[in-house]
C-alpha atoms as a PDB file:
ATOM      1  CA  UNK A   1     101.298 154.576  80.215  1.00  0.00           C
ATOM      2  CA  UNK A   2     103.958 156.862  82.117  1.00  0.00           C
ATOM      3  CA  UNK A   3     107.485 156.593  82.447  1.00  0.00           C
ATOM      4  CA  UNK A   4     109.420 153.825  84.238  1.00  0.00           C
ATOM      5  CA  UNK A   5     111.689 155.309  86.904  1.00  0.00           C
ATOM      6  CA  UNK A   6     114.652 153.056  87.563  1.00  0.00           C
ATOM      7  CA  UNK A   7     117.077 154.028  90.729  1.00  0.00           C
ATOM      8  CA  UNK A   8     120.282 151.777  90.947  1.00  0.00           C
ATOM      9  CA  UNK A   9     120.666 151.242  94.487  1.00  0.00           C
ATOM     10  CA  UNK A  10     124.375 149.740  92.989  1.00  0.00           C
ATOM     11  CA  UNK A  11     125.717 148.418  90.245  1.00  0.00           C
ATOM     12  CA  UNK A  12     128.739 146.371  91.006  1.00  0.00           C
ATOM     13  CA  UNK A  13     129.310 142.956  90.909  1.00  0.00           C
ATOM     14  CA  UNK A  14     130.708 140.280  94.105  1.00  0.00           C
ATOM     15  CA  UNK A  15     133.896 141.788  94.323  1.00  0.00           C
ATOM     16  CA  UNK A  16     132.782 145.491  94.508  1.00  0.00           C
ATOM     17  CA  UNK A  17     135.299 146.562  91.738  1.00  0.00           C
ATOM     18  CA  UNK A  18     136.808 150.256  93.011  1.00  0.00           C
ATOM     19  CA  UNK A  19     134.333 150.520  95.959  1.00  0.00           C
ATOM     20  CA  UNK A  20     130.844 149.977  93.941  1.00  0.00           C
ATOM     21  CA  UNK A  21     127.833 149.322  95.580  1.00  0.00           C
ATOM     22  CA  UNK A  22     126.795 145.313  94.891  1.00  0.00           C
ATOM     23  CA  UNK A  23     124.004 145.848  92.147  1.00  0.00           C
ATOM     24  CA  UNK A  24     120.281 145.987  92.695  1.00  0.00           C
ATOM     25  CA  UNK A  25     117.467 148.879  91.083  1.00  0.00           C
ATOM     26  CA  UNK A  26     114.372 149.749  91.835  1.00  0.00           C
ATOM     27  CA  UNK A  27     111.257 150.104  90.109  1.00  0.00           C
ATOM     28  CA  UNK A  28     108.813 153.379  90.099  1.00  0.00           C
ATOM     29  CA  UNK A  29     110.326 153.239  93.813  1.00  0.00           C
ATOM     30  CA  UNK A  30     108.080 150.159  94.949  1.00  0.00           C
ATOM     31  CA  UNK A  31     109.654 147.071  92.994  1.00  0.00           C
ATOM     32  CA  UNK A  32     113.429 146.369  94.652  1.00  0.00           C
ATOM     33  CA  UNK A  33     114.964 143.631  91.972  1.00  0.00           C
ATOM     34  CA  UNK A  34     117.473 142.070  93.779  1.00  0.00           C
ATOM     35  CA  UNK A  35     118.984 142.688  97.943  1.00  0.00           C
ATOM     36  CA  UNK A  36     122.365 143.072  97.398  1.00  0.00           C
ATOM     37  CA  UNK A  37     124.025 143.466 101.485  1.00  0.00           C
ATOM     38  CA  UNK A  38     124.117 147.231 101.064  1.00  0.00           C
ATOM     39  CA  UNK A  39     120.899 147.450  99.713  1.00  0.00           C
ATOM     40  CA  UNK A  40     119.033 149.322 103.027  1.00  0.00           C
ATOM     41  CA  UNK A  41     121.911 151.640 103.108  1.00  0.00           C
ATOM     42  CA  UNK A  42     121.350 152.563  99.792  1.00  0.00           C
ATOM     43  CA  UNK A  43     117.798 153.502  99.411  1.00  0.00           C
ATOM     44  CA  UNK A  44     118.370 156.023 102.634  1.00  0.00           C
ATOM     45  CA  UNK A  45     120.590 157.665 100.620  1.00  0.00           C
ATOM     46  CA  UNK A  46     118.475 157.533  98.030  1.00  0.00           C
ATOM     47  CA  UNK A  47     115.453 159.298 100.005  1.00  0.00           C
ATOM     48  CA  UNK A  48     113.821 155.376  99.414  1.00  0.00           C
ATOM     49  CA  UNK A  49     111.608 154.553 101.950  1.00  0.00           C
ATOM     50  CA  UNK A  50     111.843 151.186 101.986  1.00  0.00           C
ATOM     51  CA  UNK A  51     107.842 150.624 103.853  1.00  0.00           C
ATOM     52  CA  UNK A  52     107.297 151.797 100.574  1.00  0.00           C
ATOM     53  CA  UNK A  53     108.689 148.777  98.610  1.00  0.00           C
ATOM     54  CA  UNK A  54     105.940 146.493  97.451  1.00  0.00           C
ATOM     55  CA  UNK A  55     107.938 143.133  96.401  1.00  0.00           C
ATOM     56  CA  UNK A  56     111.341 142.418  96.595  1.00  0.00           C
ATOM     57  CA  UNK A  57     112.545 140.364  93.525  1.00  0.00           C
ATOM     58  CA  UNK A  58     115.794 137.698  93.790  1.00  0.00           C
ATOM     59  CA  UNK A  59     117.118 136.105  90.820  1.00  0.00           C
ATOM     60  CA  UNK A  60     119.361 133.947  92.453  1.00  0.00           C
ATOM     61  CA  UNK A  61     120.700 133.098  95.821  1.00  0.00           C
ATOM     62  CA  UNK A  62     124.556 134.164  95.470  1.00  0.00           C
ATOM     63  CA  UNK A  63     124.810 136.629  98.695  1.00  0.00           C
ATOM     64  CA  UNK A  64     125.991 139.298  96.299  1.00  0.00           C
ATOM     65  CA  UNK A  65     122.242 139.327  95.137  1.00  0.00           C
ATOM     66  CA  UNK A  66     120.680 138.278  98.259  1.00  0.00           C
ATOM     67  CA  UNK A  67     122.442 139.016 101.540  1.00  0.00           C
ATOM     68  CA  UNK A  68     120.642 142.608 101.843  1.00  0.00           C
ATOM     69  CA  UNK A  69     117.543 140.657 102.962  1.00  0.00           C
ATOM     70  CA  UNK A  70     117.837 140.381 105.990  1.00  0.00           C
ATOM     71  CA  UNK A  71     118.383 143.978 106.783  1.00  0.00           C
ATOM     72  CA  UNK A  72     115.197 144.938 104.613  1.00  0.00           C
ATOM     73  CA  UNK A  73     112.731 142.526 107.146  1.00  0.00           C
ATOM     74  CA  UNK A  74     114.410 144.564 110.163  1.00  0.00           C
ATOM     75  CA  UNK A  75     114.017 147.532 108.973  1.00  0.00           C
ATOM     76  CA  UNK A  76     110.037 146.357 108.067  1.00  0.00           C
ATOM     77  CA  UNK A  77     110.120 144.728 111.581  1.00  0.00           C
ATOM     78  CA  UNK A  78     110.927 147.873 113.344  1.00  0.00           C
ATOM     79  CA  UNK A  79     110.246 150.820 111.638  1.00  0.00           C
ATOM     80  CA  UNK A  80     106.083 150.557 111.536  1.00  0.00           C
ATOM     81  CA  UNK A  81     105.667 148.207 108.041  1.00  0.00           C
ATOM     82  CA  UNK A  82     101.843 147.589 108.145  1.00  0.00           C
ATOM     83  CA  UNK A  83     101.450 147.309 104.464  1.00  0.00           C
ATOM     84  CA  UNK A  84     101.686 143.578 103.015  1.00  0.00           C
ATOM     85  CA  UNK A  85     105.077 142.778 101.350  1.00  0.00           C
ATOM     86  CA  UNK A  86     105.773 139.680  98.940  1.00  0.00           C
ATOM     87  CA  UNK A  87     109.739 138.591  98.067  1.00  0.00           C
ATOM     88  CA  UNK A  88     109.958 136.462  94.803  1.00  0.00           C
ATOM     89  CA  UNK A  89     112.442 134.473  93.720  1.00  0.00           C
ATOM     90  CA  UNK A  90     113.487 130.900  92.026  1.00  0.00           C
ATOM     91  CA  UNK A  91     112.720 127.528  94.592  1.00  0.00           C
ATOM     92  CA  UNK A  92     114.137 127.157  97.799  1.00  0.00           C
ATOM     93  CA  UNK A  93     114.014 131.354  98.529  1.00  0.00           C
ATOM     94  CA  UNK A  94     111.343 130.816 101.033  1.00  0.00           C
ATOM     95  CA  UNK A  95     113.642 128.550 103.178  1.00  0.00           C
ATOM     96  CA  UNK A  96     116.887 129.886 102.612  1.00  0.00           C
ATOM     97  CA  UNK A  97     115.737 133.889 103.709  1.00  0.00           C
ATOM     98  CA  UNK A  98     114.406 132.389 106.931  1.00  0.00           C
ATOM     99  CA  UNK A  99     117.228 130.403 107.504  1.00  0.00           C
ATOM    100  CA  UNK A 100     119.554 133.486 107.166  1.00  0.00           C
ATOM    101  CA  UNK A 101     117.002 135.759 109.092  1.00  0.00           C
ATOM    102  CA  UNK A 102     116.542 133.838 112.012  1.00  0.00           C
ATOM    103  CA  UNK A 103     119.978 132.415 112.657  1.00  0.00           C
ATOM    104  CA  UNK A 104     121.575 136.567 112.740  1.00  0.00           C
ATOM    105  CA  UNK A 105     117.771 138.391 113.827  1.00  0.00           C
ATOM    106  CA  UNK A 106     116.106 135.960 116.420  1.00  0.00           C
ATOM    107  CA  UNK A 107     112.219 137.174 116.164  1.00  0.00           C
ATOM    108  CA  UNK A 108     112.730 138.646 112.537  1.00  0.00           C
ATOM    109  CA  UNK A 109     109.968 137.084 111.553  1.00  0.00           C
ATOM    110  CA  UNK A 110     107.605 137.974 114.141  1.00  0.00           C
ATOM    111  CA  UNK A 111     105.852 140.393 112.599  1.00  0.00           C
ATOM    112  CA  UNK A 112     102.715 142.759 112.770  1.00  0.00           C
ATOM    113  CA  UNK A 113     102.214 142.481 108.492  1.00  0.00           C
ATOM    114  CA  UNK A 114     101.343 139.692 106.106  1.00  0.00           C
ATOM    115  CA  UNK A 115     104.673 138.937 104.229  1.00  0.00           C
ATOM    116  CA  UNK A 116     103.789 136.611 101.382  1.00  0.00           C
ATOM    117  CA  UNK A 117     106.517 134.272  99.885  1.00  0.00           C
ATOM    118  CA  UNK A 118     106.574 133.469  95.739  1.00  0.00           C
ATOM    119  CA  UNK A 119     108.769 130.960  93.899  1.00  0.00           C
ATOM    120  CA  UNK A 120     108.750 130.563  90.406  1.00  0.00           C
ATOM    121  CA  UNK A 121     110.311 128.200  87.977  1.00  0.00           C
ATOM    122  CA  UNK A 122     110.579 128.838  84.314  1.00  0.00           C
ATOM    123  CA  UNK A 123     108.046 130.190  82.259  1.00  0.00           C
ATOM    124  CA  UNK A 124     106.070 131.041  85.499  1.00  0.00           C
ATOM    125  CA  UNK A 125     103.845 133.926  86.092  1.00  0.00           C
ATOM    126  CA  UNK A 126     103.543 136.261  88.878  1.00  0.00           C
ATOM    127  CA  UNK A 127     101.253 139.277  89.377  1.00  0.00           C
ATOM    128  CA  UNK A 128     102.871 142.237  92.109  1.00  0.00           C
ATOM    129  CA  UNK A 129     100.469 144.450  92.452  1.00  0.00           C
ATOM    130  CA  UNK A 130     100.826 146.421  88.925  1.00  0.00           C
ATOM    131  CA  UNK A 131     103.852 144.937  88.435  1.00  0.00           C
ATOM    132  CA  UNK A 132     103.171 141.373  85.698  1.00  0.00           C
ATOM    133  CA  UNK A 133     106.342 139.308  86.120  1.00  0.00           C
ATOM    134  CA  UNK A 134     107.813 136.106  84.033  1.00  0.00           C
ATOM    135  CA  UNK A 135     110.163 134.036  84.895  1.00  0.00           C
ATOM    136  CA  UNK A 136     112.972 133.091  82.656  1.00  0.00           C
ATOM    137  CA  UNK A 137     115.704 130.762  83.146  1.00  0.00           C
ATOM    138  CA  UNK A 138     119.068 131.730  82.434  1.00  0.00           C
ATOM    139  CA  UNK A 139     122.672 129.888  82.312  1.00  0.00           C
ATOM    140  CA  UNK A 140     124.507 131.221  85.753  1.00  0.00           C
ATOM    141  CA  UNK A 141     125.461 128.691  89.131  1.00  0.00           C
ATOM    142  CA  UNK A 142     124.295 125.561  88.151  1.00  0.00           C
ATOM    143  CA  UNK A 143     124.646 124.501  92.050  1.00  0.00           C
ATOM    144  CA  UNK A 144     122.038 126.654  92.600  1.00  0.00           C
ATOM    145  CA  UNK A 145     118.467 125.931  92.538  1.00  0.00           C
ATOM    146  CA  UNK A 146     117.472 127.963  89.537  1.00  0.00           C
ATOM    147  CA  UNK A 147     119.049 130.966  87.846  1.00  0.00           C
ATOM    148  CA  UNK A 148     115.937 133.561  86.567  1.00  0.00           C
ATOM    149  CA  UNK A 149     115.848 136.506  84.516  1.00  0.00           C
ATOM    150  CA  UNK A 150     112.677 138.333  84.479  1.00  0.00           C
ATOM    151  CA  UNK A 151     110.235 139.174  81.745  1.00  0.00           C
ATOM    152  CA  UNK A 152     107.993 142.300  83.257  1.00  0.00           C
ATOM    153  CA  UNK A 153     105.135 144.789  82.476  1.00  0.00           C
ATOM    154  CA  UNK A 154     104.284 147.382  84.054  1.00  0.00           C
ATOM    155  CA  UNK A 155     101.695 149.903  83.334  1.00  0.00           C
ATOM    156  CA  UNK A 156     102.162 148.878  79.588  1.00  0.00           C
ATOM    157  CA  UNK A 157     105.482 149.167  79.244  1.00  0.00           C
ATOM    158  CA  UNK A 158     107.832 146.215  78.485  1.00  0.00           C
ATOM    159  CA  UNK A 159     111.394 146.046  80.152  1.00  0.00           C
ATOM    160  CA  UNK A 160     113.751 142.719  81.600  1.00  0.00           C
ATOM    161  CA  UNK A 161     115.886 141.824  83.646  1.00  0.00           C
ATOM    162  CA  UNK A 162     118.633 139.471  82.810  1.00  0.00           C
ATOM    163  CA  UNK A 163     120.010 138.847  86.187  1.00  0.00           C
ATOM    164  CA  UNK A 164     123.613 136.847  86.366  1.00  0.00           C
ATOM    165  CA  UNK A 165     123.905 134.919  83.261  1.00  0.00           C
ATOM    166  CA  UNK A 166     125.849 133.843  80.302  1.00  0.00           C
ATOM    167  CA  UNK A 167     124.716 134.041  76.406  1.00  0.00           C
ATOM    168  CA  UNK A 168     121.384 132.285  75.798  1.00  0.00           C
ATOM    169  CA  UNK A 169     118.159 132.393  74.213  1.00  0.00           C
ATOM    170  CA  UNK A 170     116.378 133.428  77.001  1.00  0.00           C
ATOM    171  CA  UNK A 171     118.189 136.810  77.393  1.00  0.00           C
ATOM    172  CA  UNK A 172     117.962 137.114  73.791  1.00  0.00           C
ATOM    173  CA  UNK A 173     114.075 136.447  74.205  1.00  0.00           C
ATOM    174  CA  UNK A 174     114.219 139.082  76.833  1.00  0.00           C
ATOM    175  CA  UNK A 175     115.728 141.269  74.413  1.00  0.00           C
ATOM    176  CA  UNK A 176     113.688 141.312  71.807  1.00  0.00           C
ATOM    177  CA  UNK A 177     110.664 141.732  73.692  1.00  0.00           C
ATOM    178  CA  UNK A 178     111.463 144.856  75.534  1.00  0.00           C
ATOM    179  CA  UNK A 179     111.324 148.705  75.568  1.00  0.00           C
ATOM    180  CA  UNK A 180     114.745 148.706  78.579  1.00  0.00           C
ATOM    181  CA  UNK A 181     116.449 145.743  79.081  1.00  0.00           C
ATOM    182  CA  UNK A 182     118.673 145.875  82.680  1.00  0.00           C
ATOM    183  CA  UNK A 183     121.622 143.612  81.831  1.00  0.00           C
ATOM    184  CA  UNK A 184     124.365 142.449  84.070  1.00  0.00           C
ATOM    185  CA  UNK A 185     127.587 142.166  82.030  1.00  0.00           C
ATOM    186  CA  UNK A 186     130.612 141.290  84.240  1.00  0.00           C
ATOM    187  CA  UNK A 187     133.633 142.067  81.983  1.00  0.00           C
ATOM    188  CA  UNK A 188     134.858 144.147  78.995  1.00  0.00           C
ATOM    189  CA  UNK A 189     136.275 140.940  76.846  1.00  0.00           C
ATOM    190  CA  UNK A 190     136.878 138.110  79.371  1.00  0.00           C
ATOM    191  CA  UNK A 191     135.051 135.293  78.515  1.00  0.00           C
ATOM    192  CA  UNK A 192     133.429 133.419  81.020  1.00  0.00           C
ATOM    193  CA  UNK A 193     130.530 131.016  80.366  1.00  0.00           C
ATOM    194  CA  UNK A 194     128.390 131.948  83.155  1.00  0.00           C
ATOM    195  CA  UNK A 195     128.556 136.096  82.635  1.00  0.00           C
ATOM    196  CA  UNK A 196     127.982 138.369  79.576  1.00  0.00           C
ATOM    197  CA  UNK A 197     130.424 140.365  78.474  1.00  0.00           C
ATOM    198  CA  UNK A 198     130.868 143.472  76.779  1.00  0.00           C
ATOM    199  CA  UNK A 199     132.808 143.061  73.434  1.00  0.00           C
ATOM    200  CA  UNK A 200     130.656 139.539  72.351  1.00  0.00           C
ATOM    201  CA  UNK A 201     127.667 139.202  74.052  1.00  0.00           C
ATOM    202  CA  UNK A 202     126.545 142.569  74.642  1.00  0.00           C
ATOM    203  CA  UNK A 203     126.439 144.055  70.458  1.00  0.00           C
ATOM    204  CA  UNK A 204     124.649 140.809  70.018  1.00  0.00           C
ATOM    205  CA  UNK A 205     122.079 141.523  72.750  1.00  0.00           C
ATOM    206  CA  UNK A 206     121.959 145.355  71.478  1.00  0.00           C
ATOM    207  CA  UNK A 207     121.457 143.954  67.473  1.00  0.00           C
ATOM    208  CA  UNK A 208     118.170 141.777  68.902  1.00  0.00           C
ATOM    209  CA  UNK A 209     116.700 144.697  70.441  1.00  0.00           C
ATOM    210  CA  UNK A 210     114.170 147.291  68.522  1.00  0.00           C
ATOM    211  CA  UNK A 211     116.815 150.233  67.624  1.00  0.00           C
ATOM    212  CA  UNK A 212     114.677 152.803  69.984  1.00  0.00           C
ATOM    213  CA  UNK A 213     114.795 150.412  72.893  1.00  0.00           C
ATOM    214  CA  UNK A 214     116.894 151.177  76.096  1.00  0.00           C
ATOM    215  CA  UNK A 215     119.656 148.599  77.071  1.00  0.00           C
ATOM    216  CA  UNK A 216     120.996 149.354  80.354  1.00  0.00           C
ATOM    217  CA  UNK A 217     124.446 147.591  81.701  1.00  0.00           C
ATOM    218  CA  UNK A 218     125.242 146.990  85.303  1.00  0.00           C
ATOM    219  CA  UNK A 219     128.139 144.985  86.936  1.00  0.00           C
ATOM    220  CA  UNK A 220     131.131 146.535  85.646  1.00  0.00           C
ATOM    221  CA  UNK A 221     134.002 148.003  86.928  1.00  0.00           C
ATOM    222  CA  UNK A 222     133.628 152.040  87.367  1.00  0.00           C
ATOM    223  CA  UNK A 223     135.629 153.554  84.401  1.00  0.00           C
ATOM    224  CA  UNK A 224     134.127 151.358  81.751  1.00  0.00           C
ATOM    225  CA  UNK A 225     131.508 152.820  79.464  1.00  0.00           C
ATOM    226  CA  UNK A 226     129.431 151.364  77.183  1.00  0.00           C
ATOM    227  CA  UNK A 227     131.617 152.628  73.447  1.00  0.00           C
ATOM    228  CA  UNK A 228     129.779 153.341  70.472  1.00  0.00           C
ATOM    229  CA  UNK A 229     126.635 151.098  71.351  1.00  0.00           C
ATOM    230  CA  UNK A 230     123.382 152.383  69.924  1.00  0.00           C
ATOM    231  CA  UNK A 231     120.945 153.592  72.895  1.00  0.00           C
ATOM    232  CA  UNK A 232     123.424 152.016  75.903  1.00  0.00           C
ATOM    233  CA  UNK A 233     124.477 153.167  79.024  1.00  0.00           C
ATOM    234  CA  UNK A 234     126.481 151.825  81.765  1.00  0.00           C
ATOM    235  CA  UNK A 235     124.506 152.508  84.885  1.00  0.00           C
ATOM    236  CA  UNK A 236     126.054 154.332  87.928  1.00  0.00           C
ATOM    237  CA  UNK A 237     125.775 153.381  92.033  1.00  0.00           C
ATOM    238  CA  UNK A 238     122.880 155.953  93.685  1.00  0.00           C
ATOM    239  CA  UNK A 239     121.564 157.024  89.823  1.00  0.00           C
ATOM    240  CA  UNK A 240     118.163 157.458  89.020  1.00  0.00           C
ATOM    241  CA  UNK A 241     116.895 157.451  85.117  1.00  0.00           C
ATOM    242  CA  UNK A 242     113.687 157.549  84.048  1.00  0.00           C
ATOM    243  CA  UNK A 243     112.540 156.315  80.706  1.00  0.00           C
END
């Protein structure tokens, strides 16, 4: 089955606590989850090519998580993308990117490669080339269209992504079902409906998990680490881990 390789192109939330990049990873360096603004930038750094990228997948449509997207189709506009590319995400991402795109890159979308659109809803499917994804629906903006998490395989190994969210089933679901679970957790013990945090949510998440599974926390400010927690990490802007 192989590794997974995850790189953290950041790892911040919107306000970009002391100077972090806005949070986004990729997968086995083809499978961007999430286009946070800096998200181009990032992957040079990284040695990332992003031609190379396969799907880009949105769990919501704050600009935190989304903004970047624009700046990925230029690049693909410009810089020789041939290769098909597909961008998932929950209803209305379609619309909105294009919006966006045309209104600051007249002619983004004039393009020389099939770029295939995919919107799921809860409990919905989608195959990415190796890459088996399941949509879950989490408790985030509810003036959003839909707030997804995502259930994934990948070579035959299990991981999830919780994407912006509060305590529910669903990332509990996620939870137990996987061999790395990516979790965004957006304070140490504020509590705030719509995020996870670190003192109450996250033990619970960690006690649901199998006790050799990976749980890896994004969104935090830069000195926090993840305690005493059994097999968690806090990950780090520009850091690659493979697993």
């Amino acid at each position: 089955m192989g590794a997974l390789d995850f790189a953290f192109v950041g790892t911040g939330n919107a306000f970009a606590p002391g100077g972090l990049c806005w949070n986004g990873f990729v997968v086995d360096d083809r499978y961007l989850f999430e286009a946070p603004p800096q998200a181009l930038q990032s992957l040079n750094r990284m040695g990332i090519d992003a031609n190379s990228l396969e799907a880009v997948i949105l769990s919501h449509h704050h600009g935190d998580h989304f903004l970047g997207l624009p700046f990925l189709l230029l690049h693909w506009k410009y810089f020789g993308r041939t290769r098909p590319a597909t961008i998932v995400g929950p209803p209305g991402t379609q619309e909105l990117a294009v919006a966006i795109g045309r209104s600051v890159y007249p002619g983004l979308f004039d393009i020389a490669y099939d770029l295939r659109w995919v919107e799921l809803a809860d409990d919905e499917s989608a195959q990415v080339g190796d890459l088996r994804l399941t949509a879950r629906r989490v408790e985030h903006d509810a003036r959003l269209s839909l707030n997804l998490g995502y259930q994934c395989e990948l070579r035959g190994r299990r991981f999830a992504y919780t994407g912006d969210t509060g305590f529910c089933e669903a990332v509990v679901a996620m939870a137990r079902a996987s061999e790395v679970l990516i979790a965004e957790c957006s304070s140490v013990d504020e509590r705030v409906p719509i995020h996870l945090n670190l003192v109450d949510d996250i033990p619970r998440l960690r006690d649901a998990m199998a006790p050799e599974a990976r749980l890896i926390l994004t969104h935090l400010a830069p000195d926090v680490t993840a305690g005493n927690l059994r097999n968690t990490s806090v990950a780090r802007d520009l850091e690659r881990c493979r697993i």
